[in-house]
N, C-alpha and C. Protein backbone atom coordinates (compact mmCIF):
# COMPACT_ATOMS: atom_id res chain seq x y z
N UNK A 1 -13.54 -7.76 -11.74
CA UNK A 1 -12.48 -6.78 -11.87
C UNK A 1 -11.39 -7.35 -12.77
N UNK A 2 -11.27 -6.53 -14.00
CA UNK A 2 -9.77 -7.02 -14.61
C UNK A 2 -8.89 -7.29 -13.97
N UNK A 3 -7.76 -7.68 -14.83
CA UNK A 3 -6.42 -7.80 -13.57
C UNK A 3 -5.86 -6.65 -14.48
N UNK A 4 -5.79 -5.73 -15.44
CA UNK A 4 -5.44 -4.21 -15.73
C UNK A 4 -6.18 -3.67 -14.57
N UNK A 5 -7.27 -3.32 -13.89
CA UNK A 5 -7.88 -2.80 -12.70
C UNK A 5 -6.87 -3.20 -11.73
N UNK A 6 -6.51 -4.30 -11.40
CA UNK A 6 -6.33 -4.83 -10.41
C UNK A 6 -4.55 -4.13 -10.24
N UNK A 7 -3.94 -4.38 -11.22
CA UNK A 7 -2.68 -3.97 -11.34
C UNK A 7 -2.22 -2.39 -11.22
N UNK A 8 -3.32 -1.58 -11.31
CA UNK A 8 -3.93 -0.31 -11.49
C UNK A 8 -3.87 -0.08 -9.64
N UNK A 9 -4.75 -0.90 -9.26
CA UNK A 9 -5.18 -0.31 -8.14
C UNK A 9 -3.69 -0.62 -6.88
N UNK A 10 -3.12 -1.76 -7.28
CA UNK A 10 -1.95 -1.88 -6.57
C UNK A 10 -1.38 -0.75 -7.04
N UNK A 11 -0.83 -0.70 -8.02
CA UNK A 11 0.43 0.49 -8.28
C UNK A 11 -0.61 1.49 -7.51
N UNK A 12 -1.35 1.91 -7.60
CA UNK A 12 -2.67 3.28 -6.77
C UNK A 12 -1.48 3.64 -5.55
N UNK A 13 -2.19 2.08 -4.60
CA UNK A 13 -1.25 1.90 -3.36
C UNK A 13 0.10 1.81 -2.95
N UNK A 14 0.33 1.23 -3.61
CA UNK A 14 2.07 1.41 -3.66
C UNK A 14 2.81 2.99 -3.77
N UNK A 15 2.08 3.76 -4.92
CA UNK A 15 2.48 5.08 -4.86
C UNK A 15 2.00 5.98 -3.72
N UNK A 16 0.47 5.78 -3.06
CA UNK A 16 -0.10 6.67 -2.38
C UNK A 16 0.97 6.54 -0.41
N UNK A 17 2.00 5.11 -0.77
CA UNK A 17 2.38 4.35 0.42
C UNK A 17 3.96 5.21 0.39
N UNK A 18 4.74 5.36 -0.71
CA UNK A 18 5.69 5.96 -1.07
C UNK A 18 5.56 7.17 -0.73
N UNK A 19 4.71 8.19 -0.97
CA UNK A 19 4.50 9.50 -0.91
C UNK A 19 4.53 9.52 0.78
N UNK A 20 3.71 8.44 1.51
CA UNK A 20 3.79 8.45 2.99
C UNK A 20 4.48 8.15 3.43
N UNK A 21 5.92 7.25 2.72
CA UNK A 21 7.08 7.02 3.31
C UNK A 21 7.86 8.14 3.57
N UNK A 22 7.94 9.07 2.68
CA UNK A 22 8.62 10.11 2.17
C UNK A 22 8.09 11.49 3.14
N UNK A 23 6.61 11.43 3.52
CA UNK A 23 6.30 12.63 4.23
C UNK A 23 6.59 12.30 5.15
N UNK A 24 6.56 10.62 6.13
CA UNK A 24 7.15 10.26 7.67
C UNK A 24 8.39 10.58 7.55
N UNK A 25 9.62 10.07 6.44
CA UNK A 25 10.90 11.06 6.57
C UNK A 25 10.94 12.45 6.70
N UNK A 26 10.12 12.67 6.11
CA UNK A 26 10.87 14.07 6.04
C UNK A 26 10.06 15.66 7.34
N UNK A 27 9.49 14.15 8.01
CA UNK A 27 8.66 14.79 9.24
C UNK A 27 9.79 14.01 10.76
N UNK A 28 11.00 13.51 10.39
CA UNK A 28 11.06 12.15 10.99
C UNK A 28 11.22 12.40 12.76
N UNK A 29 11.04 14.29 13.04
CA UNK A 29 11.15 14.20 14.22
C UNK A 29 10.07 14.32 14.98
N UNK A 30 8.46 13.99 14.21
CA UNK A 30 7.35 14.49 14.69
C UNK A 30 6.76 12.85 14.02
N UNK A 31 6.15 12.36 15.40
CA UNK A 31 5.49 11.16 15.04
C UNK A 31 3.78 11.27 14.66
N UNK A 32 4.05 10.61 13.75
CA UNK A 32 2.58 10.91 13.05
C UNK A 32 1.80 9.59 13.02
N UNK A 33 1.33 9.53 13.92
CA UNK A 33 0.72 8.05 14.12
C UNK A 33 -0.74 7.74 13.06
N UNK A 34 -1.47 8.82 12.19
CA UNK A 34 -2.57 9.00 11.07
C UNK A 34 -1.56 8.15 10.02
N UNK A 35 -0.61 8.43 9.80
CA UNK A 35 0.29 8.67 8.24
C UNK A 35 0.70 7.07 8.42
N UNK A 36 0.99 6.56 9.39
CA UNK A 36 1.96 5.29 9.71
C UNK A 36 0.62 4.42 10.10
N UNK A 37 -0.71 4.46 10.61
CA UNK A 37 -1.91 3.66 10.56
C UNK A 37 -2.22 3.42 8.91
N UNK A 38 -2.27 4.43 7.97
CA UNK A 38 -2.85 4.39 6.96
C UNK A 38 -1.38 3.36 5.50
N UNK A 39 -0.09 4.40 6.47
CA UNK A 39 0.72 3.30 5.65
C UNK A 39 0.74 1.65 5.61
N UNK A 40 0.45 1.77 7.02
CA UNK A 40 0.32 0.10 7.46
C UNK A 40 -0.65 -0.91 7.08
N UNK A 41 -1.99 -0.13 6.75
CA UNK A 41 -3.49 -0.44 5.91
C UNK A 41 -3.31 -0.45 4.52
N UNK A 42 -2.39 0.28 3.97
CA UNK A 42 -2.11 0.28 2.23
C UNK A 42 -0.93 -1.41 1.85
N UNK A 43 -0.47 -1.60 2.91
CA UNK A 43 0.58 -2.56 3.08
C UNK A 43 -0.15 -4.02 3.14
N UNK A 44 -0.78 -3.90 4.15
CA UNK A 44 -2.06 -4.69 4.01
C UNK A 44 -3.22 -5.21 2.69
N UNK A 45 -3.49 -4.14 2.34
CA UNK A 45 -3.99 -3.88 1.31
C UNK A 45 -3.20 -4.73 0.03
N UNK A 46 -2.33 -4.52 -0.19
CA UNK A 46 -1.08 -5.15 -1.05
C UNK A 46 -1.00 -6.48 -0.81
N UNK A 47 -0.21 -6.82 0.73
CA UNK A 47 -0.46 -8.46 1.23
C UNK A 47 -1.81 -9.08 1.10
N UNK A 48 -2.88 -8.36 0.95
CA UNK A 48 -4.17 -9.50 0.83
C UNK A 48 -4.46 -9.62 -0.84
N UNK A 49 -4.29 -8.45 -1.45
CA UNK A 49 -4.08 -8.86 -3.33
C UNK A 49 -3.34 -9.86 -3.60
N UNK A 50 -1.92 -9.83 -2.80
CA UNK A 50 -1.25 -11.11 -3.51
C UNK A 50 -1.60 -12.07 -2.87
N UNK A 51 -1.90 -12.29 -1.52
CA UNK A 51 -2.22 -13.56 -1.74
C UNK A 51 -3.52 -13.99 -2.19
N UNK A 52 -3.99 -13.41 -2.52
CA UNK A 52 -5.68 -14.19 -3.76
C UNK A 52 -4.53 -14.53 -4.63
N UNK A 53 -3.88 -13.69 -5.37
CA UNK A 53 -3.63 -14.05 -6.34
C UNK A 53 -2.66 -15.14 -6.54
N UNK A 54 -1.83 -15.47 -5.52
CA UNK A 54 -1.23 -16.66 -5.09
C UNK A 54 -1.99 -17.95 -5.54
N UNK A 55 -2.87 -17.71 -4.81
CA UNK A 55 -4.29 -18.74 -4.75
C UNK A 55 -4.85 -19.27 -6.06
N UNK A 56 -5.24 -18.03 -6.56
CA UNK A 56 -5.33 -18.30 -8.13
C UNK A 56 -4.40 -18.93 -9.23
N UNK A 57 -3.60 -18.94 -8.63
CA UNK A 57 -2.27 -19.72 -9.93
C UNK A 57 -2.47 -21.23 -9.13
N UNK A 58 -2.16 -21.74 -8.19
CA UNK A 58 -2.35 -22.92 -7.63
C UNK A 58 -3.68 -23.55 -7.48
């Protein structure tokens, strides 16, 4: 995988994580426990890219 792919697929997540920040606000009196599992997995998702890539410079 390039790291253009790779940089690609973070920003992916990062935006698809924003849009879910934004629908849990603006839902903020109805708990949506789907929206906040999947935000928490995209977050994840993010923390395990960087640290490979941590790895890779050292």
């Amino acid at each position: 995988m390039s790291k253009e792919t790779k940089v690609n697929d973070i920003s992916k997540i990062l935006e698809d994580s924003r849009q879910m920040v934004r629908n849990i606000m603006g839902d903020s009196y109805e708990y949506n426990e789907e929206s906040l599992s999947k935000l928490e997995e995209n977050f994840q998702k993010v923390k395990n890219f960087l640290e490979v890539e941590k790895k890779k410079k050292y």
